[in-house]
Protein backbone atom coordinates (compact mmCIF):
# COMPACT_ATOMS: atom_id res chain seq x y z
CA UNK A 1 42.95 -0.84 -170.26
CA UNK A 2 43.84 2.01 -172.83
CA UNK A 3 46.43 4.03 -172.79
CA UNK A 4 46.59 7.58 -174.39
CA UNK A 5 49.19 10.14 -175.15
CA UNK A 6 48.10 13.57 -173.14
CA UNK A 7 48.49 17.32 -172.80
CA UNK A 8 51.88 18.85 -174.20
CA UNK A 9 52.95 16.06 -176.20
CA UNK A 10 49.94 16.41 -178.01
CA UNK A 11 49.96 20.19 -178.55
CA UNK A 12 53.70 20.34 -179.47
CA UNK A 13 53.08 17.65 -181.99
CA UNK A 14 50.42 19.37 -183.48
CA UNK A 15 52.49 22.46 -183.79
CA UNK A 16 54.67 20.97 -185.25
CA UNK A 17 57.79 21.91 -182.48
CA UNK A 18 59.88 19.18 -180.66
CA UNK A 19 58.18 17.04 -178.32
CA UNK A 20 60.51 16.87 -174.92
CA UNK A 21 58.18 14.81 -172.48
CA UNK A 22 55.90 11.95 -173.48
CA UNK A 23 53.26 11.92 -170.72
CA UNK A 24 50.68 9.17 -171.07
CA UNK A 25 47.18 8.99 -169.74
CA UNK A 26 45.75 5.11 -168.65
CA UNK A 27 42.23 4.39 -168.52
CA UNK A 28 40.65 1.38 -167.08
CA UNK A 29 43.49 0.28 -165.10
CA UNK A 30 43.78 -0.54 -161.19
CA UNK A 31 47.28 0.41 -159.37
CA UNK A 32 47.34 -3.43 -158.65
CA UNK A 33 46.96 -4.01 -162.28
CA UNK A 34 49.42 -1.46 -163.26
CA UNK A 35 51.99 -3.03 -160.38
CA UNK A 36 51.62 -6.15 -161.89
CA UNK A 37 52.43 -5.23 -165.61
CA UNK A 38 56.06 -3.85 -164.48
CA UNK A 39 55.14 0.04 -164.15
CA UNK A 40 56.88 1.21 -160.56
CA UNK A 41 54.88 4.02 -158.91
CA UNK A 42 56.23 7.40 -157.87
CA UNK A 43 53.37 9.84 -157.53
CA UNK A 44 52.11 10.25 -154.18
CA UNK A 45 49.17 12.19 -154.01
CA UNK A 46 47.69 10.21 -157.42
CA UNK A 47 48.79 7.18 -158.96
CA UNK A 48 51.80 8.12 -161.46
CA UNK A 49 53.73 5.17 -162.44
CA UNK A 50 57.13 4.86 -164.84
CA UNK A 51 57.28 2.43 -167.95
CA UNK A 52 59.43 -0.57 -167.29
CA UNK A 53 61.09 -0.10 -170.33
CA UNK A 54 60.88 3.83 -171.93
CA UNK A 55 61.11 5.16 -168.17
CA UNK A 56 57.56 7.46 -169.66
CA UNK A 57 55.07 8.53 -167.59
CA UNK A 58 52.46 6.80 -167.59
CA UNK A 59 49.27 8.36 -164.82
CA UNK A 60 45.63 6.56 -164.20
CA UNK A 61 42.92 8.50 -165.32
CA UNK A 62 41.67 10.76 -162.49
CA UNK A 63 38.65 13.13 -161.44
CA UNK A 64 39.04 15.32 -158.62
CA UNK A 65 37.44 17.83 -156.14
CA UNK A 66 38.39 20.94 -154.03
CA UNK A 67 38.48 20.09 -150.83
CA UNK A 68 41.03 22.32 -149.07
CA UNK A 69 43.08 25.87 -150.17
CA UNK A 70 45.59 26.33 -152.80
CA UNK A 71 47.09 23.90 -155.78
CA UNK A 72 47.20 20.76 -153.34
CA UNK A 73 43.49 21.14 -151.94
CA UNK A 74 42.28 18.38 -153.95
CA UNK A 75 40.82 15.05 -153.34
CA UNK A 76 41.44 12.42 -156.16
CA UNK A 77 39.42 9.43 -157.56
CA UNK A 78 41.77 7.50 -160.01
CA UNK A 79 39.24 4.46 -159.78
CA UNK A 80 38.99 2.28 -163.29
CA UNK A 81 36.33 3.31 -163.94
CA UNK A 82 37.07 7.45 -164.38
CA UNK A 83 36.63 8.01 -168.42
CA UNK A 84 39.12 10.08 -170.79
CA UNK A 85 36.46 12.64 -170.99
CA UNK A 86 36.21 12.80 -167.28
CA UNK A 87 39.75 13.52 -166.71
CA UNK A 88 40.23 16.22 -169.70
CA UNK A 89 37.91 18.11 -168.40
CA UNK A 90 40.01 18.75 -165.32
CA UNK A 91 42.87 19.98 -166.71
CA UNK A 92 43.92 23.68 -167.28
CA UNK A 93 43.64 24.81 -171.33
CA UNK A 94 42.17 23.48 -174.04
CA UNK A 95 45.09 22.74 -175.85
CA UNK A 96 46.51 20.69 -173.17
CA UNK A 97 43.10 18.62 -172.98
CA UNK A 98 43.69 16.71 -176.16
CA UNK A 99 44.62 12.82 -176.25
CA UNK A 100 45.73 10.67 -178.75
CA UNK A 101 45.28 6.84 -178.83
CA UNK A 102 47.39 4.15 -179.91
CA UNK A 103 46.34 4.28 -183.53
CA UNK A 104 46.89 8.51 -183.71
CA UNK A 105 43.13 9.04 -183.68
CA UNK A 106 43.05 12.96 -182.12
CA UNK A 107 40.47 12.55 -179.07
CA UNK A 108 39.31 16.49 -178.59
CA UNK A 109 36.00 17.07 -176.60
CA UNK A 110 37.08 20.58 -175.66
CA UNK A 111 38.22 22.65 -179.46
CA UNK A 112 41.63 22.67 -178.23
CA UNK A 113 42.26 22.30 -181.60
CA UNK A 114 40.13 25.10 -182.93
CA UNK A 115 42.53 27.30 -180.13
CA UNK A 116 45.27 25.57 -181.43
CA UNK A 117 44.78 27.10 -184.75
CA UNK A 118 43.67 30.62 -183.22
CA UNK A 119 46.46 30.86 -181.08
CA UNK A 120 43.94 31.00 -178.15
CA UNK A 121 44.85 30.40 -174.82
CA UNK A 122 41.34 29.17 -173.25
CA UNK A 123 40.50 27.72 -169.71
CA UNK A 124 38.65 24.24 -170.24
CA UNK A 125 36.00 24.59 -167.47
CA UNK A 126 34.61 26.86 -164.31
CA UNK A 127 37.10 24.38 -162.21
CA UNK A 128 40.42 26.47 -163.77
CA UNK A 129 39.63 29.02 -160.49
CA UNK A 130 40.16 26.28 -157.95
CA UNK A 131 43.81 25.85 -158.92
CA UNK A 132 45.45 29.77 -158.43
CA UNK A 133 48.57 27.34 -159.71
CA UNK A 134 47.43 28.02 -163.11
CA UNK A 135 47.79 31.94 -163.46
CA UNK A 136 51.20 31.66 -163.46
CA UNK A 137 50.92 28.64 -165.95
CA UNK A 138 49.11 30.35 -168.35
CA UNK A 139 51.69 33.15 -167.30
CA UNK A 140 54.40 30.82 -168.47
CA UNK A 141 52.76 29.29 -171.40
CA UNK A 142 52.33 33.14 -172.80
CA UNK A 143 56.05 33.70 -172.41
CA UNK A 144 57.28 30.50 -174.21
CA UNK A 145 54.10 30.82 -177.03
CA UNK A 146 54.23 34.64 -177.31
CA UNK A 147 56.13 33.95 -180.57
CA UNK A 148 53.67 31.72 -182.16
CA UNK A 149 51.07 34.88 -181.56
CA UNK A 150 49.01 33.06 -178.64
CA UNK A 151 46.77 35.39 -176.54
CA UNK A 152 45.05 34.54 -173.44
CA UNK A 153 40.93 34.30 -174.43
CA UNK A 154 39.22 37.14 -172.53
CA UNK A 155 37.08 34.69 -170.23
CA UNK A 156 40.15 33.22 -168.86
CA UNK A 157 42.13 36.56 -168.24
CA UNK A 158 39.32 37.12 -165.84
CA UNK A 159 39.44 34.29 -164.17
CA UNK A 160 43.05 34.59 -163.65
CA UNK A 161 42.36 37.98 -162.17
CA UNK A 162 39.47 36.45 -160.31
CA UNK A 163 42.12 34.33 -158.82
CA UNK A 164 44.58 36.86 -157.97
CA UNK A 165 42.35 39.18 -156.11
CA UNK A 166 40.46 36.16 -154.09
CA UNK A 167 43.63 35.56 -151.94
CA UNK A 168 43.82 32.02 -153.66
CA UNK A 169 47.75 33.05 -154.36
CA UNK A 170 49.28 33.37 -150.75
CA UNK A 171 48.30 30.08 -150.13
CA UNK A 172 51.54 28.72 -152.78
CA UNK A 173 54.46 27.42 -151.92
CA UNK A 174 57.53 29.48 -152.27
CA UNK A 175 59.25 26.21 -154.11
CA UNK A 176 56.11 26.17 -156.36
CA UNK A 177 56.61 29.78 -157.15
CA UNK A 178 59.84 29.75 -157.89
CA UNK A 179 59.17 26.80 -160.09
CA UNK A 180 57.29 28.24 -162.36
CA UNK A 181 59.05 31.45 -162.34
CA UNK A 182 62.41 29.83 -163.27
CA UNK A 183 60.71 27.65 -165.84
CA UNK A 184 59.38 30.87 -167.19
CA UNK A 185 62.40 32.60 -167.03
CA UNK A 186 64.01 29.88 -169.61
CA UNK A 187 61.23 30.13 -172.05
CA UNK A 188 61.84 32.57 -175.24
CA UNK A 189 59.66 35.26 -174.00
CA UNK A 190 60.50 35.63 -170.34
CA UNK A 191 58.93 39.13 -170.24
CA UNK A 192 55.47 37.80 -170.80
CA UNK A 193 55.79 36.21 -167.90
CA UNK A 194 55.44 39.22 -165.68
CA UNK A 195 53.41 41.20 -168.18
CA UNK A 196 50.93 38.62 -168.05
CA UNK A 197 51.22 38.58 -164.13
CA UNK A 198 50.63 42.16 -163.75
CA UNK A 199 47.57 42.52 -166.19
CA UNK A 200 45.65 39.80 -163.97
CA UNK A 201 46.50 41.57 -160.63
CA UNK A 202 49.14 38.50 -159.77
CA UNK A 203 52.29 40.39 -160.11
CA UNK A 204 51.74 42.49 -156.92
CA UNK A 205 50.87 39.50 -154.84
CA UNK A 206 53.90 38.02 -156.38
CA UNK A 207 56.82 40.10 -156.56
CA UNK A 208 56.45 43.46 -154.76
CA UNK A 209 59.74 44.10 -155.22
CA UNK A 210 59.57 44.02 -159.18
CA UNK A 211 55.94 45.60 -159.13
CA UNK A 212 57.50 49.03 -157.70
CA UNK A 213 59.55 49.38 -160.36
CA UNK A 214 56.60 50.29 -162.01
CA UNK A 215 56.98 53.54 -163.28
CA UNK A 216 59.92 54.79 -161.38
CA UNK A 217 61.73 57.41 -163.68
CA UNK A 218 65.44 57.15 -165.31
CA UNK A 219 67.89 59.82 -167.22
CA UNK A 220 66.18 60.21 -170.75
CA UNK A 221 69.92 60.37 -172.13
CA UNK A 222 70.49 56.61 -170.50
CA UNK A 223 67.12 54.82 -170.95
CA UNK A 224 65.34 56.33 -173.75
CA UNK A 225 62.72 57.27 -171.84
CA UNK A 226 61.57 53.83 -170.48
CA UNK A 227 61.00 53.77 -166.48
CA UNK A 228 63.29 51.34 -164.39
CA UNK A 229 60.63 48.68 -165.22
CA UNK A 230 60.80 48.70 -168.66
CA UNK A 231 64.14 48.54 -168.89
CA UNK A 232 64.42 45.77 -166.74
CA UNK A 233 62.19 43.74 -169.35
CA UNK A 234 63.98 44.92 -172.56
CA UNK A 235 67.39 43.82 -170.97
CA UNK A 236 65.37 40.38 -170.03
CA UNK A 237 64.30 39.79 -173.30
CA UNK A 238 67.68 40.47 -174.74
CA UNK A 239 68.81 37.89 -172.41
CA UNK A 240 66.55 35.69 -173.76
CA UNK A 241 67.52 36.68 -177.42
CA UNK A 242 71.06 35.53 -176.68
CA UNK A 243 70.13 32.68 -175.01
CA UNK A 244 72.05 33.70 -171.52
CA UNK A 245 71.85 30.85 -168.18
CA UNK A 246 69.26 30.81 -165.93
CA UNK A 247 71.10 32.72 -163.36
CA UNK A 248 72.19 35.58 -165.75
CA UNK A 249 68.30 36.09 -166.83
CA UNK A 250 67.81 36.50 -163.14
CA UNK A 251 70.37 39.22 -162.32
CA UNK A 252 68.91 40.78 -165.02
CA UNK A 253 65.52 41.00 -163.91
CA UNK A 254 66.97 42.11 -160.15
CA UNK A 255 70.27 44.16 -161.22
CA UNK A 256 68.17 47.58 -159.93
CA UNK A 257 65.64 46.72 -157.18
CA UNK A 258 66.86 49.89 -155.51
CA UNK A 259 65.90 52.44 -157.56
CA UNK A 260 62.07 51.48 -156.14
CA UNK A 261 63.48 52.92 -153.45
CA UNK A 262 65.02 56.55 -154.40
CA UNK A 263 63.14 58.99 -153.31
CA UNK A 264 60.74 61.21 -155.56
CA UNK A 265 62.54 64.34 -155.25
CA UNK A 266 65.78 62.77 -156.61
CA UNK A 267 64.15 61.31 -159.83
CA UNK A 268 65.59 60.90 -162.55
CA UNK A 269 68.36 59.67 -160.81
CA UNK A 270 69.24 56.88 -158.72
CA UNK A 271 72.58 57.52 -156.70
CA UNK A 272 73.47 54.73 -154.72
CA UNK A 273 70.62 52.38 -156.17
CA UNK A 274 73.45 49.54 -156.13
CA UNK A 275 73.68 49.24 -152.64
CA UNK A 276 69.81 49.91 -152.05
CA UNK A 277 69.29 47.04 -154.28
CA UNK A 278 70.77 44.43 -152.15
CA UNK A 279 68.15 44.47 -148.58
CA UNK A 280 64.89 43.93 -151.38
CA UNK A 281 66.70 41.55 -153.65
CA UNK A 282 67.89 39.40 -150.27
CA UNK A 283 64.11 39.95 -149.20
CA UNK A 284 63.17 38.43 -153.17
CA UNK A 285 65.41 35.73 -152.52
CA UNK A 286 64.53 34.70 -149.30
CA UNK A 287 60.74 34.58 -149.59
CA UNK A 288 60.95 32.55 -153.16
CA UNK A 289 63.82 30.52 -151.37
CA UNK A 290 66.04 31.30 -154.81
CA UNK A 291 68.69 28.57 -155.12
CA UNK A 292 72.15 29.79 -153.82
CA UNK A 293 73.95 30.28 -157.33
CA UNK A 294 71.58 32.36 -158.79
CA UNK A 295 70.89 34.32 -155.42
CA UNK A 296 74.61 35.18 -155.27
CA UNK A 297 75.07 35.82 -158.95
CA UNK A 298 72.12 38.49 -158.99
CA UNK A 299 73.79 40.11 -155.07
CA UNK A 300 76.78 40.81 -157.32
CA UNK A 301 74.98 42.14 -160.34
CA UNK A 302 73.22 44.12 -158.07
CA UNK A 303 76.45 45.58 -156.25
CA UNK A 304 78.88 46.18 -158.79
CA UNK A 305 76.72 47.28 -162.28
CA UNK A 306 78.10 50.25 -162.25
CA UNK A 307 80.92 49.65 -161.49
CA UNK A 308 81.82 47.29 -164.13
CA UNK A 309 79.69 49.74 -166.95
CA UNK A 310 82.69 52.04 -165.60
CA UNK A 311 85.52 49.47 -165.71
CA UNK A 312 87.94 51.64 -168.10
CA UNK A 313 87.90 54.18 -165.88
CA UNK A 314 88.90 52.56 -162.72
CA UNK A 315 92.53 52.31 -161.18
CA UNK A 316 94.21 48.87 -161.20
CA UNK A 317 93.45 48.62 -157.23
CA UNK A 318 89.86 48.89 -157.79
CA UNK A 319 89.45 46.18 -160.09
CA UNK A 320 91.71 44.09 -157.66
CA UNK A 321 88.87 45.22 -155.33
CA UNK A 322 86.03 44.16 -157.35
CA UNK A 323 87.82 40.74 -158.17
CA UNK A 324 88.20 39.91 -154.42
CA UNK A 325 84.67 40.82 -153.89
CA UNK A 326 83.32 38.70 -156.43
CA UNK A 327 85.59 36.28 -155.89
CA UNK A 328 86.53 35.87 -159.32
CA UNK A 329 89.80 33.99 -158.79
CA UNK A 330 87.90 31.09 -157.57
CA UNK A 331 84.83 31.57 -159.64
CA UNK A 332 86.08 33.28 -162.93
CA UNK A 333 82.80 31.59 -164.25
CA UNK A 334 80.65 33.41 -162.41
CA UNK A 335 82.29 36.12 -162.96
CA UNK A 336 81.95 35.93 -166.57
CA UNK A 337 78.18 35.70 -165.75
CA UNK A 338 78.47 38.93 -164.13
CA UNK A 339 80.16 40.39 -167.03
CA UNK A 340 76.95 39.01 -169.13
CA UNK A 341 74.70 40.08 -167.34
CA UNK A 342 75.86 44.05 -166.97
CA UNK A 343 76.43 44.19 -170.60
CA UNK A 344 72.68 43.32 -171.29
CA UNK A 345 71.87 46.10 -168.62
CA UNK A 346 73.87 48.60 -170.76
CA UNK A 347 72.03 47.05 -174.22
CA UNK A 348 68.85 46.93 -172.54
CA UNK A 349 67.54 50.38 -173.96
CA UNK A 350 65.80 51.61 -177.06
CA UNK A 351 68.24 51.30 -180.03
CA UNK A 352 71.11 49.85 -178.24
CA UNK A 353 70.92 46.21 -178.88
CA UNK A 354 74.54 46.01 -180.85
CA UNK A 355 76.40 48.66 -179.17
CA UNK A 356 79.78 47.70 -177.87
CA UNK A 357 80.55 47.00 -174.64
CA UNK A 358 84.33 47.52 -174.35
CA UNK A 359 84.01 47.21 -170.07
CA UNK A 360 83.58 42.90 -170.79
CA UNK A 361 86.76 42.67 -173.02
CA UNK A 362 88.84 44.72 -170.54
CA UNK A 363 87.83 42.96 -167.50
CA UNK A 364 88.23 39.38 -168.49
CA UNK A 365 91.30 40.57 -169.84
CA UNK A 366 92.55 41.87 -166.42
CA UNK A 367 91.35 39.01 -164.49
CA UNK A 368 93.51 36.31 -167.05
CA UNK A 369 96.59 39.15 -166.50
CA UNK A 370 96.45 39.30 -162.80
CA UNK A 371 95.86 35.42 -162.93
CA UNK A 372 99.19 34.71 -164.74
CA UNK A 373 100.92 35.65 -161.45
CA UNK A 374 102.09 31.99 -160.00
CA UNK A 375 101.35 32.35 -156.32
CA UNK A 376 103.31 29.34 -155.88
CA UNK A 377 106.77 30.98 -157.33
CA UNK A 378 105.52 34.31 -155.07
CA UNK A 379 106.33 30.98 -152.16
CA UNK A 380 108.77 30.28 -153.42
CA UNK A 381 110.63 32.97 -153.03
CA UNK A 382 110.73 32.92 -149.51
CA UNK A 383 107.39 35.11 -148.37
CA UNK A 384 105.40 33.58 -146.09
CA UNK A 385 101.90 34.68 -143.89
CA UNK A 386 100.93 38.13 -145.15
CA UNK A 387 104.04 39.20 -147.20
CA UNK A 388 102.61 36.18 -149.90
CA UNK A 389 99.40 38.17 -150.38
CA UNK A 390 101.16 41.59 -150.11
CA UNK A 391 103.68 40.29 -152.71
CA UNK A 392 100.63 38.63 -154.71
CA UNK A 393 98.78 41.98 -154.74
CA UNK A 394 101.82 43.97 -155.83
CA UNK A 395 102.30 42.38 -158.35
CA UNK A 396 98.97 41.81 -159.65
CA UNK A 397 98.61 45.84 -159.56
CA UNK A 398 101.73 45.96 -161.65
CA UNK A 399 100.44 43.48 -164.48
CA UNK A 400 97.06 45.74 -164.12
CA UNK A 401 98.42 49.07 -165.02
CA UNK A 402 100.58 47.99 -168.07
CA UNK A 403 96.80 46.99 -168.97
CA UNK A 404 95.55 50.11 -168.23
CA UNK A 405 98.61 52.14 -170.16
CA UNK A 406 97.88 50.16 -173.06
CA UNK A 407 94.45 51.02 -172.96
CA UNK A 408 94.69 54.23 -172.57
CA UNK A 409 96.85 54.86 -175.02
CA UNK A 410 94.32 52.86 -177.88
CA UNK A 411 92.24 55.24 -176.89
């Protein structure tokens, strides 16, 4: 029995970044064997097993062989007698087929180190097309090593597109979809993600509803010139640049879904693209089966953008408005998110990285004023049913437009 350190542990230590997950390979070992040393299994479809003590994964040694469609059409052989070199050779990149052993010998039998050092991204075998899992992997591992200057190796893009054109791709999981896109979505270069995606024919397949954004037309004076998809990715990758939640990178990359949708002869502009938004962003949601917060967060990106880029302008009982319909007074956290998210919308263009956006200040400050009204001394002065909300909202409006004055008159 030998045990090896494996794939991303390896590669992160070798670049010298943090290592987050210790994932160890085992070779000559039974499940029985394993069992009996203290390891507890979890994997189901291959034998994965837990260290007694670190809590690491620890997995047997494994070939395998394409027996069905998509990323689970696989049968596996994790028999003791399955080699290290036998197992590396199944995995996805060269630079995640490197092992280590116990004593920090560096067990290579692919060059992942050589691609390692050329900042190569490089399939390890012919097998990479029987997994259409891995185009967005590589997809993902371009958007968090796009810094570092990795490319994908020319061999490999086409198999990627190989894979997205054979039909391989329908046959994944929403839930594994959505994995990898909100992994991706995390990383430092989200962007790449869906660059990547589109220049092996996967982004189509993927994510219609992004892919027709696709050089759809905006106001020079607003965008700089850059169609509604490029903006969409310059606003992403400011989110990533400020290091903004999960679920304000995704409003981000949905906010304007409906301007796919304007029709040609009103290009440039998109009137009403906030509303036309929501039906293909529901559609998005639905299909990749987008956890609830961040589905809801992007619906009221979507909605109100412009609303908020406009927020000086609006009278007191239109921000009450748009605070019942996000329902910011029970979710002034998500609300901030909103408020994140439209502000790298409006710094999402050429040049306009460190402008000011006055419209976040001004809101959060009218949310905390029409929150200082105590709803229970409104009670307590003797309204009751409907008069306690009429006397809330009155009053509210009241704290609002001293707000307003006072802005005004600053500027």
């Amino acid at each position: 029995m030998k045990t090896y350190l494996v794939g991303g542990a390896v590669r992160d230590q070798l670049l010298g970044l943090p290592v987050k997950d210790r994932d160890h390979l085992v070779v000559g070992a039974s499940v029985d064997e394993m069992k009996a040393a203290g390891y507890r299994q979890v994997g189901k479809s291959f034998p994965v097993f837990l260290h007694p003590e670190s809590g690491e994964e620890y997995a047997l040694a494994r070939t395998e062989r394409k027996s069905g469609v998509g990323y689970g059409g696989f049968d596996f052989d994790a028999a003791p007698t399955v080699t290290l070199e036998e197992d590396l050779v199944r995995r996805d990149l060269t630079i995640n087929a490197m092992a280590m052993d116990e004593a920090g010998t560096l067990h290579d039998p692919h060059n992942g180190l050589a691609d390692l050092q050329d900042r190569t991204l490089r399939h390890v075998s012919p097998a990479f097309v029987e997994d259409p899992l891995r185009v967005l992997r590589i997809a993902r591992f371009c958007a968090r090593f796009h810094s570092l200057g990795f490319t994908i190796a020319g061999e490999t893009l086409a198999l990627m597109t190989q894979l997205s054109t054979s039909g391989e791709l329908s046959h994944l999981t929403a839930e594994r979809v959505w994995q990898e896109t909100e992994r991706a979505l995390g990383e430092a270069s989200p962007q790449q993600y869906f660059e990547v995606l589109a220049q092996c024919g996967a982004f189509a397949v993927l994510f219609p509803e992004l892919e027709a954004l696709r050089g759809v037309p905006q106001p020079e004076a607003y965008h700089g010139g850059l169609d509604a998809w490029q903006h969409t990715l310059l606003a992403l990758q400011q989110a990533a640049t400020e290091q903004a939640e999960g679920p304000v990178r995704f409003a981000v990359l949905t906010h304007d879904l409906g301007k796919a949708l304007t029709p040609e002869a009103q290009w440039p502009r998109h009137i009403g693209h906030e509303q036309a938004g929501v039906e293909p962003l529901q559609q998005l949601c639905r299909r990749l089966k987008v956890p609830n917060e961040w589905r809801d967060l992007a619906l009221h990106v979507c909605e109100q953008h412009l609303k908020v880029h406009r927020a000086l302008e609006l009278k007191p009982s239109t921000l009450l408005a748009l605070f019942d319909r996000c329902d910011a007074w029970r979710k002034p956290a998500r609300f901030q998110q909103l408020l994140t998210a439209c502000r790298l919308d409006a710094i999402g263009r050429p040049g306009r990285s460190k402008d000011p956006y006055p419209a976040e200040d001004y809101l959060s400050r009218a949310l905390a004023e029409a929150n200082r009204i105590d709803v229970k001394a409104v009670i307590a002065e003797g309204h009751q049913g409907a008069q306690i909300r009429e006397a809330l909202t009155q009053r509210r409006l009241e704290r609002l437009q001293v707000l307003k004055a006072e802005a005004t008159e600053r500027q």
